[in-house]
Every structure is written in C-alpha cells, then in structure tokens.
PDB file of N, CA and C in Angstrom:
ATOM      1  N   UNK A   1       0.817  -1.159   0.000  1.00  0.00           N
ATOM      2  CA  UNK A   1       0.000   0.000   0.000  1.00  0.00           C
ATOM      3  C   UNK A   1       0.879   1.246   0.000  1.00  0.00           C
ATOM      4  N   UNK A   2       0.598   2.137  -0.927  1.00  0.00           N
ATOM      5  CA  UNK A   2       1.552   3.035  -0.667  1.00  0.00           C
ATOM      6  C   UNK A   2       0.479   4.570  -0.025  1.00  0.00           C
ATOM      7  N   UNK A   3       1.593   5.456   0.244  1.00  0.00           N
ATOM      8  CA  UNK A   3       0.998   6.647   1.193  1.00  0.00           C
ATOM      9  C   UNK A   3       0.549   8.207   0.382  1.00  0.00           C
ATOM     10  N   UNK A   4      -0.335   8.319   0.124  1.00  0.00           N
ATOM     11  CA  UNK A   4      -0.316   9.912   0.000  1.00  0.00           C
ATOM     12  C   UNK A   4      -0.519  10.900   0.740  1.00  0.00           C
ATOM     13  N   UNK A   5       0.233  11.622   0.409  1.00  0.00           N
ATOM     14  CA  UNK A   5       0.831  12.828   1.516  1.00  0.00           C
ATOM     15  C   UNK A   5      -0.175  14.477   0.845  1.00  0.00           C
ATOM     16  N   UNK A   6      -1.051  14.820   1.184  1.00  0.00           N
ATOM     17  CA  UNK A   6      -1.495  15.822   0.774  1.00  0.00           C
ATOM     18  C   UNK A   6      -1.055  17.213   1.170  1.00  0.00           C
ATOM     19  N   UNK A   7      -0.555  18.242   0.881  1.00  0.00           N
ATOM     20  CA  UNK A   7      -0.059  19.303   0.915  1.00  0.00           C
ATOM     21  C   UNK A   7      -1.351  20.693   0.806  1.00  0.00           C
ATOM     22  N   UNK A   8      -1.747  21.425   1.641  1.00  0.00           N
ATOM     23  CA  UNK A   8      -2.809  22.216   1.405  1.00  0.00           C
ATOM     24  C   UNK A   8      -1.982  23.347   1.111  1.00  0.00           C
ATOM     25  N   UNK A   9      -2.394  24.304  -0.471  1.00  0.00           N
ATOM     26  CA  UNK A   9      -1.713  24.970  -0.514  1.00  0.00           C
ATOM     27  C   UNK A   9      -1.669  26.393  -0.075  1.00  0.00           C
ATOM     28  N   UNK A  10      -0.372  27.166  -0.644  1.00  0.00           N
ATOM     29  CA  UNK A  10      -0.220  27.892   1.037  1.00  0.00           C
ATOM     30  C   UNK A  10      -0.995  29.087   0.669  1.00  0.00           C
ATOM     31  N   UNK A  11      -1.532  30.258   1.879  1.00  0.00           N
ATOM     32  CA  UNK A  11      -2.455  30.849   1.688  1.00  0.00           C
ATOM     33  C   UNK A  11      -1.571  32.192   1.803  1.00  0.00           C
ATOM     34  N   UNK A  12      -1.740  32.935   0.870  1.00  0.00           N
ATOM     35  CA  UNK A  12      -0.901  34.293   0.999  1.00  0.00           C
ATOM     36  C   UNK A  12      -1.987  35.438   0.903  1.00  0.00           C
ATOM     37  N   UNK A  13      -1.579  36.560   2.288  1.00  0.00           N
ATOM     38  CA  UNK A  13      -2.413  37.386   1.884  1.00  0.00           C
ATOM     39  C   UNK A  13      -2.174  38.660   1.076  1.00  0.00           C
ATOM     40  N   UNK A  14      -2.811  39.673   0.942  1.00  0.00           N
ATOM     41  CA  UNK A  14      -2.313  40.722  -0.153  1.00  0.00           C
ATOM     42  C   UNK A  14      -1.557  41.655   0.855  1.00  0.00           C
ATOM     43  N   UNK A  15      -0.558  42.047   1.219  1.00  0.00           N
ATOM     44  CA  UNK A  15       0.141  42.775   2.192  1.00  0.00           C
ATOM     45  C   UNK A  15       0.936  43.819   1.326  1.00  0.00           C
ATOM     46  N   UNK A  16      -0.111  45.128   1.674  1.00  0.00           N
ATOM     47  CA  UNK A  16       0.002  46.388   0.819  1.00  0.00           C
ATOM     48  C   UNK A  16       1.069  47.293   1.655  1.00  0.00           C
ATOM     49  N   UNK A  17       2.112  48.108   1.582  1.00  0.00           N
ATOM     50  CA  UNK A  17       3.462  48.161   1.755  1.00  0.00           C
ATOM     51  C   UNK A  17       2.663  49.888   1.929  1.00  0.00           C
ATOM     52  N   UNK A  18       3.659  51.095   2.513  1.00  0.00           N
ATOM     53  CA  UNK A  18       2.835  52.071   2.503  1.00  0.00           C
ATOM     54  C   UNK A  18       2.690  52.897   1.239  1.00  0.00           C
ATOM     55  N   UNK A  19       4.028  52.464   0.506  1.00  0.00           N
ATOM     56  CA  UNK A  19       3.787  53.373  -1.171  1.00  0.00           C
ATOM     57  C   UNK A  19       2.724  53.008  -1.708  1.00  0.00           C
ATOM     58  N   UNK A  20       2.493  51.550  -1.069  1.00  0.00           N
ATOM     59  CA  UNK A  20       1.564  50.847  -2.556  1.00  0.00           C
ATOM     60  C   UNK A  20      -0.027  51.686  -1.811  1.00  0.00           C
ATOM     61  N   UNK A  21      -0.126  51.748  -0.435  1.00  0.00           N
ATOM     62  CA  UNK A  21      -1.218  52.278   0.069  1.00  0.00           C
ATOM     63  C   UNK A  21      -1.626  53.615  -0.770  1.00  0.00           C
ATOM     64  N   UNK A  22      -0.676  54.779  -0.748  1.00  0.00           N
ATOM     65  CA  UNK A  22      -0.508  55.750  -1.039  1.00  0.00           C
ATOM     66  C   UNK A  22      -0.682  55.803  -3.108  1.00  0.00           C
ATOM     67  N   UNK A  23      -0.045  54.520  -3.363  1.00  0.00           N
ATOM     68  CA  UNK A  23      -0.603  54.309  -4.875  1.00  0.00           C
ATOM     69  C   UNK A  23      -1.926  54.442  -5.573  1.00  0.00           C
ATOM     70  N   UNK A  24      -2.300  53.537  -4.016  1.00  0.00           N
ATOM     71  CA  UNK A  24      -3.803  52.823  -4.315  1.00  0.00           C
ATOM     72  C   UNK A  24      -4.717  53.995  -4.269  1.00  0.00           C
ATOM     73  N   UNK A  25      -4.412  54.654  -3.437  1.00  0.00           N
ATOM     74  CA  UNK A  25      -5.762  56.116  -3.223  1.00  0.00           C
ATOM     75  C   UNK A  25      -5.501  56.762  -3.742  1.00  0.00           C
ATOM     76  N   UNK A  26      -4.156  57.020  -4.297  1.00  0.00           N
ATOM     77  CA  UNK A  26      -3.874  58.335  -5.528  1.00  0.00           C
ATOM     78  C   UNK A  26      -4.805  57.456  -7.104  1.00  0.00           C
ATOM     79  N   UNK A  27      -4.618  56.094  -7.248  1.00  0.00           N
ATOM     80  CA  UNK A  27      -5.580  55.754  -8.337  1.00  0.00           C
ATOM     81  C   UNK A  27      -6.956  55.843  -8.155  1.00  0.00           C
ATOM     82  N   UNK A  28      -7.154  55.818  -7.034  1.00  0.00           N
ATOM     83  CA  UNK A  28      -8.988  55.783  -6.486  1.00  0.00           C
ATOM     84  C   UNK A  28      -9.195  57.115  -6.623  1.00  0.00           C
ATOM     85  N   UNK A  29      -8.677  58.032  -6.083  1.00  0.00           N
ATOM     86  CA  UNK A  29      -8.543  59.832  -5.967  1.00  0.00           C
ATOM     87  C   UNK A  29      -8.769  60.021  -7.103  1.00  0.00           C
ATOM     88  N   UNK A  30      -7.977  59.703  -7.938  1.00  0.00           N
ATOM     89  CA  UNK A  30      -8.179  60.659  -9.412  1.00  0.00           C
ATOM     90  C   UNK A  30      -9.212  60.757 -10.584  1.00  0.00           C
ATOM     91  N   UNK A  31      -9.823  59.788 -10.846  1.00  0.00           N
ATOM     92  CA  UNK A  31     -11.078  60.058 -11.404  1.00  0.00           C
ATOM     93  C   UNK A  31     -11.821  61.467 -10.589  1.00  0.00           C
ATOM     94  N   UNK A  32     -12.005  61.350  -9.401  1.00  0.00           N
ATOM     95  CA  UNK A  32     -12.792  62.281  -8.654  1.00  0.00           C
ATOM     96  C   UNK A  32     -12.101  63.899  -9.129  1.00  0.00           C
ATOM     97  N   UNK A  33     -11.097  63.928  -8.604  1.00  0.00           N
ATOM     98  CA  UNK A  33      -9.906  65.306  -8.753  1.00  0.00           C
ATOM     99  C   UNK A  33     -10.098  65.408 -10.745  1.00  0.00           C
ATOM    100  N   UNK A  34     -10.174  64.952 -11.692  1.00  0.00           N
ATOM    101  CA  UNK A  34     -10.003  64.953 -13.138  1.00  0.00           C
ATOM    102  C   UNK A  34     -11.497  65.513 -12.975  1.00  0.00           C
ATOM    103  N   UNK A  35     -12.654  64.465 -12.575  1.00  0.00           N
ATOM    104  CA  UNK A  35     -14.166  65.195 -12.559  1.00  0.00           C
ATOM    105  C   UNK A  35     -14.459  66.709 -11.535  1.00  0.00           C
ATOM    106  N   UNK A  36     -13.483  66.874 -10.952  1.00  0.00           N
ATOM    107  CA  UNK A  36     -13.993  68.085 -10.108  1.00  0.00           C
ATOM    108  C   UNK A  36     -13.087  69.218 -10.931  1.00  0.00           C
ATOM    109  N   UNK A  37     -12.078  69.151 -11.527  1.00  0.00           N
ATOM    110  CA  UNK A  37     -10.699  70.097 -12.637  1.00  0.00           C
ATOM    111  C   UNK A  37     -12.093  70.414 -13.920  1.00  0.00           C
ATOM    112  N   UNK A  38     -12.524  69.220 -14.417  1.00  0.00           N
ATOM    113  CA  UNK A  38     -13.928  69.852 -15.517  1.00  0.00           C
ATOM    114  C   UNK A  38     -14.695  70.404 -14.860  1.00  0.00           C
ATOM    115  N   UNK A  39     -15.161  70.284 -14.024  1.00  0.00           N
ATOM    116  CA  UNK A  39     -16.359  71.196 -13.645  1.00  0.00           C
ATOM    117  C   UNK A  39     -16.055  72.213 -13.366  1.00  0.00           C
ATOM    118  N   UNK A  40     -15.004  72.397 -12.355  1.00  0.00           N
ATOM    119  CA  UNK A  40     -14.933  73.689 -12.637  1.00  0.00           C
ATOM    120  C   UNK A  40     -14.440  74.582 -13.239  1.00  0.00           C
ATOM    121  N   UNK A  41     -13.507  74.173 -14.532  1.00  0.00           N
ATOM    122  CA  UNK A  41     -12.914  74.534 -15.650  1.00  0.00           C
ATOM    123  C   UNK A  41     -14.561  75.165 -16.763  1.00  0.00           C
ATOM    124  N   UNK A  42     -14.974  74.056 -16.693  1.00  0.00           N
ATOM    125  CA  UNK A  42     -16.313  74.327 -17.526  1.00  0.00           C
ATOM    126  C   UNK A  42     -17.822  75.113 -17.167  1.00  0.00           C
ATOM    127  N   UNK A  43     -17.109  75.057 -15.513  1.00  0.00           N
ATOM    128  CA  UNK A  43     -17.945  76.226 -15.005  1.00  0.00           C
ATOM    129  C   UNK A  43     -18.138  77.696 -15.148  1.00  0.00           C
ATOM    130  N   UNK A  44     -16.709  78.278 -15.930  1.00  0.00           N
ATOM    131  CA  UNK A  44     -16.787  79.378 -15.905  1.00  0.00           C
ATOM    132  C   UNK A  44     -16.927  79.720 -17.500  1.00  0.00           C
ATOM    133  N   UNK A  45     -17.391  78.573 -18.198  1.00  0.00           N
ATOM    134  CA  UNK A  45     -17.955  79.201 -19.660  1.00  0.00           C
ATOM    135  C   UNK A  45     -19.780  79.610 -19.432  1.00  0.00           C
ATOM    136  N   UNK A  46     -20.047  80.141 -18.505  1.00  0.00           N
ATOM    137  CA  UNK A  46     -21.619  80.619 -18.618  1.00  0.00           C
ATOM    138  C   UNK A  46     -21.761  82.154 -19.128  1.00  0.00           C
ATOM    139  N   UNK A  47     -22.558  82.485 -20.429  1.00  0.00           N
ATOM    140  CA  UNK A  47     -22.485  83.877 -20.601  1.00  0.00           C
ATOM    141  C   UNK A  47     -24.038  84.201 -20.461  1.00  0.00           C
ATOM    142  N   UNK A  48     -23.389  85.910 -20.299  1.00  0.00           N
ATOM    143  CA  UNK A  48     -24.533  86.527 -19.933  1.00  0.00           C
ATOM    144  C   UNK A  48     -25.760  86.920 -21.393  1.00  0.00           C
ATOM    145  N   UNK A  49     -27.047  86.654 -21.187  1.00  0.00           N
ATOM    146  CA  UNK A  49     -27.842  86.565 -22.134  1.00  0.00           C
ATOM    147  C   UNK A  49     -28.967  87.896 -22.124  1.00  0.00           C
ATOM    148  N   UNK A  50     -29.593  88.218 -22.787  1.00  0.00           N
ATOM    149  CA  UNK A  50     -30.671  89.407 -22.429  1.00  0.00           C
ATOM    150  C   UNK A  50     -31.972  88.755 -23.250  1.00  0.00           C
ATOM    151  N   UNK A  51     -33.018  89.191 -22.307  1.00  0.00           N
ATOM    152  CA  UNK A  51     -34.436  88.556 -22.724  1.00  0.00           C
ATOM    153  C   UNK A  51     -34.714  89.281 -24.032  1.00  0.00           C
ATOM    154  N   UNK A  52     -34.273  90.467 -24.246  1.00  0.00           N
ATOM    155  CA  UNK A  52     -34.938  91.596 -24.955  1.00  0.00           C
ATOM    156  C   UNK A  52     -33.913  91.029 -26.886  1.00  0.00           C
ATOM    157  N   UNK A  53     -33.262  90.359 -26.597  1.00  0.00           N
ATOM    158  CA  UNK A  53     -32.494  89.466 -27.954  1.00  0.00           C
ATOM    159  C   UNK A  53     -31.681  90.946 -28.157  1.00  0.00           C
ATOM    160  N   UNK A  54     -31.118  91.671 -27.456  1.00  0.00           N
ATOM    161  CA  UNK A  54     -29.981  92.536 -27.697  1.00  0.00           C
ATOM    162  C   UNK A  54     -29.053  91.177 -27.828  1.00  0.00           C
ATOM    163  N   UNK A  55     -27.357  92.184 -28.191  1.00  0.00           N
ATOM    164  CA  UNK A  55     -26.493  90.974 -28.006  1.00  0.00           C
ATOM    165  C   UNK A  55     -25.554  91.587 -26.703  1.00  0.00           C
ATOM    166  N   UNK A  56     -25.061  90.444 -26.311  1.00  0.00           N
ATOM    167  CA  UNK A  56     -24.429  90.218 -25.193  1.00  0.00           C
ATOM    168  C   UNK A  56     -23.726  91.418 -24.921  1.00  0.00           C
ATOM    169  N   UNK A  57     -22.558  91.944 -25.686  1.00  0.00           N
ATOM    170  CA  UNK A  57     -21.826  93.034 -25.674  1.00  0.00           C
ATOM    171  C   UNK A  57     -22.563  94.419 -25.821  1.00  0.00           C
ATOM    172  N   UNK A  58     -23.682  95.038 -25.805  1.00  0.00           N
ATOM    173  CA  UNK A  58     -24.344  95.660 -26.501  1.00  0.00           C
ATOM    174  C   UNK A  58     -24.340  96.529 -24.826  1.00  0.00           C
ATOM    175  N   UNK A  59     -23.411  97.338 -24.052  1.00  0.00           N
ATOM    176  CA  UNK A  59     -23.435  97.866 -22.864  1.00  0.00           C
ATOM    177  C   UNK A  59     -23.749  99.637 -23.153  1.00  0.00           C
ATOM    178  N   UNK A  60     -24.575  99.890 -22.093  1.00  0.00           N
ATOM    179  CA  UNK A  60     -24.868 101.696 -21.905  1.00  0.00           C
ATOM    180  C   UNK A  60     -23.977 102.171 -20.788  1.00  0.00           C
ATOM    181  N   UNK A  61     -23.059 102.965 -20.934  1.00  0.00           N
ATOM    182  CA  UNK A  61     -22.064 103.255 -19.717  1.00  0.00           C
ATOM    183  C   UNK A  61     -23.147 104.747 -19.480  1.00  0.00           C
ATOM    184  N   UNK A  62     -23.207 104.076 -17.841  1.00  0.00           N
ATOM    185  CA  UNK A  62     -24.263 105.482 -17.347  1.00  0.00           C
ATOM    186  C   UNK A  62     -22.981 105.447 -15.785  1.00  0.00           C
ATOM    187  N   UNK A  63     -23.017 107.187 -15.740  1.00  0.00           N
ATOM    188  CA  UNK A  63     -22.772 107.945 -14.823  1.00  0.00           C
ATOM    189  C   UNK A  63     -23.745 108.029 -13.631  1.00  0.00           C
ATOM    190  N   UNK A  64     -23.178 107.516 -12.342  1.00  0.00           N
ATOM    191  CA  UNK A  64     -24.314 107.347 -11.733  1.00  0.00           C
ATOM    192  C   UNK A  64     -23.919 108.627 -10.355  1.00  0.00           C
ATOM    193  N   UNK A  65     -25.176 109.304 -10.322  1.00  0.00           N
ATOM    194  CA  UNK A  65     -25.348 110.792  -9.622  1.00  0.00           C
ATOM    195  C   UNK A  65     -25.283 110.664  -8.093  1.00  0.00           C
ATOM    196  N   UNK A  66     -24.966 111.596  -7.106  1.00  0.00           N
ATOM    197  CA  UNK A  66     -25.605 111.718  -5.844  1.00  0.00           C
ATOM    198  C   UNK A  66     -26.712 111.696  -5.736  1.00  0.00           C
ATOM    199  N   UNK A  67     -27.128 110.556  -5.002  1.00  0.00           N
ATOM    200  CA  UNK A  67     -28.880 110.377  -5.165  1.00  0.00           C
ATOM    201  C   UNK A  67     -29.519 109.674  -5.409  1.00  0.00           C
ATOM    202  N   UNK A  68     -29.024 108.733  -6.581  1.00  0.00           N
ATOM    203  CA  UNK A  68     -29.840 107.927  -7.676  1.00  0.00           C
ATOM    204  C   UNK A  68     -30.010 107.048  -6.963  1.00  0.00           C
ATOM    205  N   UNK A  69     -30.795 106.120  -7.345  1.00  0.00           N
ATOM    206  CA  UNK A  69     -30.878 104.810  -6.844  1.00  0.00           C
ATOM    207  C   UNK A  69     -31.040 103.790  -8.276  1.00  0.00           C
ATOM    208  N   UNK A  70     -29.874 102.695  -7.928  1.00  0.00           N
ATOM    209  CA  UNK A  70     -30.640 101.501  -8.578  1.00  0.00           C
ATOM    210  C   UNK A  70     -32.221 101.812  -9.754  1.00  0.00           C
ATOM    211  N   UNK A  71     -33.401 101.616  -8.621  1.00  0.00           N
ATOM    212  CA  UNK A  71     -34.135 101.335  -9.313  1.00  0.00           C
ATOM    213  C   UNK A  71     -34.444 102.544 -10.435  1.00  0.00           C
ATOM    214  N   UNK A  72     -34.315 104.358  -9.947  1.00  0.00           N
ATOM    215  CA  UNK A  72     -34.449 105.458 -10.966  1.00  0.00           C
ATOM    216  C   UNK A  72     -33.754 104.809 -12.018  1.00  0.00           C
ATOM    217  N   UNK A  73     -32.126 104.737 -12.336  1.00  0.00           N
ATOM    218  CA  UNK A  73     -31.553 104.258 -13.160  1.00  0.00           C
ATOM    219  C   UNK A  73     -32.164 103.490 -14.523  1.00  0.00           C
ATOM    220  N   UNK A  74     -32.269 101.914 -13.827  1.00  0.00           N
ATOM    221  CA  UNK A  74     -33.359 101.193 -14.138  1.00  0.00           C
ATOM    222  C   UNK A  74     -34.642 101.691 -15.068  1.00  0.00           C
ATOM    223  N   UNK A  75     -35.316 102.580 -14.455  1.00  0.00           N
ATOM    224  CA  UNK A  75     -36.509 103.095 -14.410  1.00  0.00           C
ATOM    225  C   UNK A  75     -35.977 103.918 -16.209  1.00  0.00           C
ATOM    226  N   UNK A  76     -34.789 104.442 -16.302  1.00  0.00           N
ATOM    227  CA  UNK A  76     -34.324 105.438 -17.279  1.00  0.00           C
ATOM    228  C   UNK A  76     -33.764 104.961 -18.359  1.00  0.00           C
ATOM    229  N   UNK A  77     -32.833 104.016 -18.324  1.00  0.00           N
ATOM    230  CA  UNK A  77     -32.532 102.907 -19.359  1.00  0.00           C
ATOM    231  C   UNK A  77     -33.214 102.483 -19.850  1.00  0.00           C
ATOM    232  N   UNK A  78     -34.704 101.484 -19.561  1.00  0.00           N
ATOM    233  CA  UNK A  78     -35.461 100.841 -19.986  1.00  0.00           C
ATOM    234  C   UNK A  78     -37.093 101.018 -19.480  1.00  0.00           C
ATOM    235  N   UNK A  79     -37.577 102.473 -19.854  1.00  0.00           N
ATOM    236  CA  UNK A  79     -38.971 102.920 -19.534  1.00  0.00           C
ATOM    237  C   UNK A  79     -39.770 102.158 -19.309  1.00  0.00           C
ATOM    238  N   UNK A  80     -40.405 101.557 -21.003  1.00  0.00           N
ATOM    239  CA  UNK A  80     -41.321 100.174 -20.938  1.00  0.00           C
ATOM    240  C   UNK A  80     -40.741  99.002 -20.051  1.00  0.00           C
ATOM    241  N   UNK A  81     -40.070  98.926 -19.798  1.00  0.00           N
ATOM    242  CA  UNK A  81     -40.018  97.641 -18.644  1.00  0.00           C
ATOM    243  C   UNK A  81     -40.088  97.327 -17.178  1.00  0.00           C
ATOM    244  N   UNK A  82     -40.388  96.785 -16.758  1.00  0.00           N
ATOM    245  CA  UNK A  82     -40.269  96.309 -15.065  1.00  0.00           C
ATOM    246  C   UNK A  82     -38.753  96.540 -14.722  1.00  0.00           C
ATOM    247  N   UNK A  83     -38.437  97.228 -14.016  1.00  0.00           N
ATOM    248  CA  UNK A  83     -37.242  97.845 -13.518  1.00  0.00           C
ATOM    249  C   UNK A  83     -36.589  96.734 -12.423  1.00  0.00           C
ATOM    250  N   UNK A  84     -37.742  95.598 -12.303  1.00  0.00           N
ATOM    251  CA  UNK A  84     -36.433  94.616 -10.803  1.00  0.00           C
ATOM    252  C   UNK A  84     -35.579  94.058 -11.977  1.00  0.00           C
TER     253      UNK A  84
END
C-alpha cells in the first residue's frame, strides 16, 4: 500500500506596503480630482444673455449721480419695462 501525503496549498495574503497604500488612493482619488478640474474649468464658460435678444456686448455706460438709486436708473434705461 503506498501513502499519499497531501499538501494544502499555502495561503498568501495581499500585504500592501505604505507606497503601494498611497498608490492605491492616488488611483482611487483621481477620477474624482479629473471630474472636479472639468467642472470647474467648464464652469466658468456661462455667458450673460438678455431677454430683450440685444447681443451680449451691446453695454450703456451710465454715470451714476448723488442720489440715484438703482431702481431710478433702471426706471431710465429701460422705460417700458419692469425695472427689478
């Protein structure tokens, strides 16, 4: 009769070193940091629009008096309209 000898094989665990720690979350990190660099890169393409279909650049440089307020202003630039 002969003998067999069974051997269970050996169990290794994953033993992450501190660079490799520091690897690992700089690869996990960066998707996030690349998605937060677009947003707010692409955040600052919003331009300013006017209801009235003037164009964007189309500015009235007004001198503003002792006195005035906001809404007179308002009120003088654009008669027919609601001044808020």
């Amino acid at each position: 009769m002969s003998s067999i000898t069974v051997t269970a094989a050996p169990t290794t665990r994953l033993r992450l070193t501190a660079r490799g720690r520091r690897v690992f979350a700089f690869l996990a990190a960066l998707p996030v940091v690349v998605a937060l660099a677009l947003a707010v890169v692409g955040g600052g393409a919003a331009l300013a629009s006017s209801e009235t279909g003037a164009p964007a650049d189309a500015f009235t440089e007004i001198t503003v008096m002792s006195g005035e307020t906001l809404w007179s202003i308002a009120e003088d630039v654009a008669p027919g309209s609601d001044p808020r």
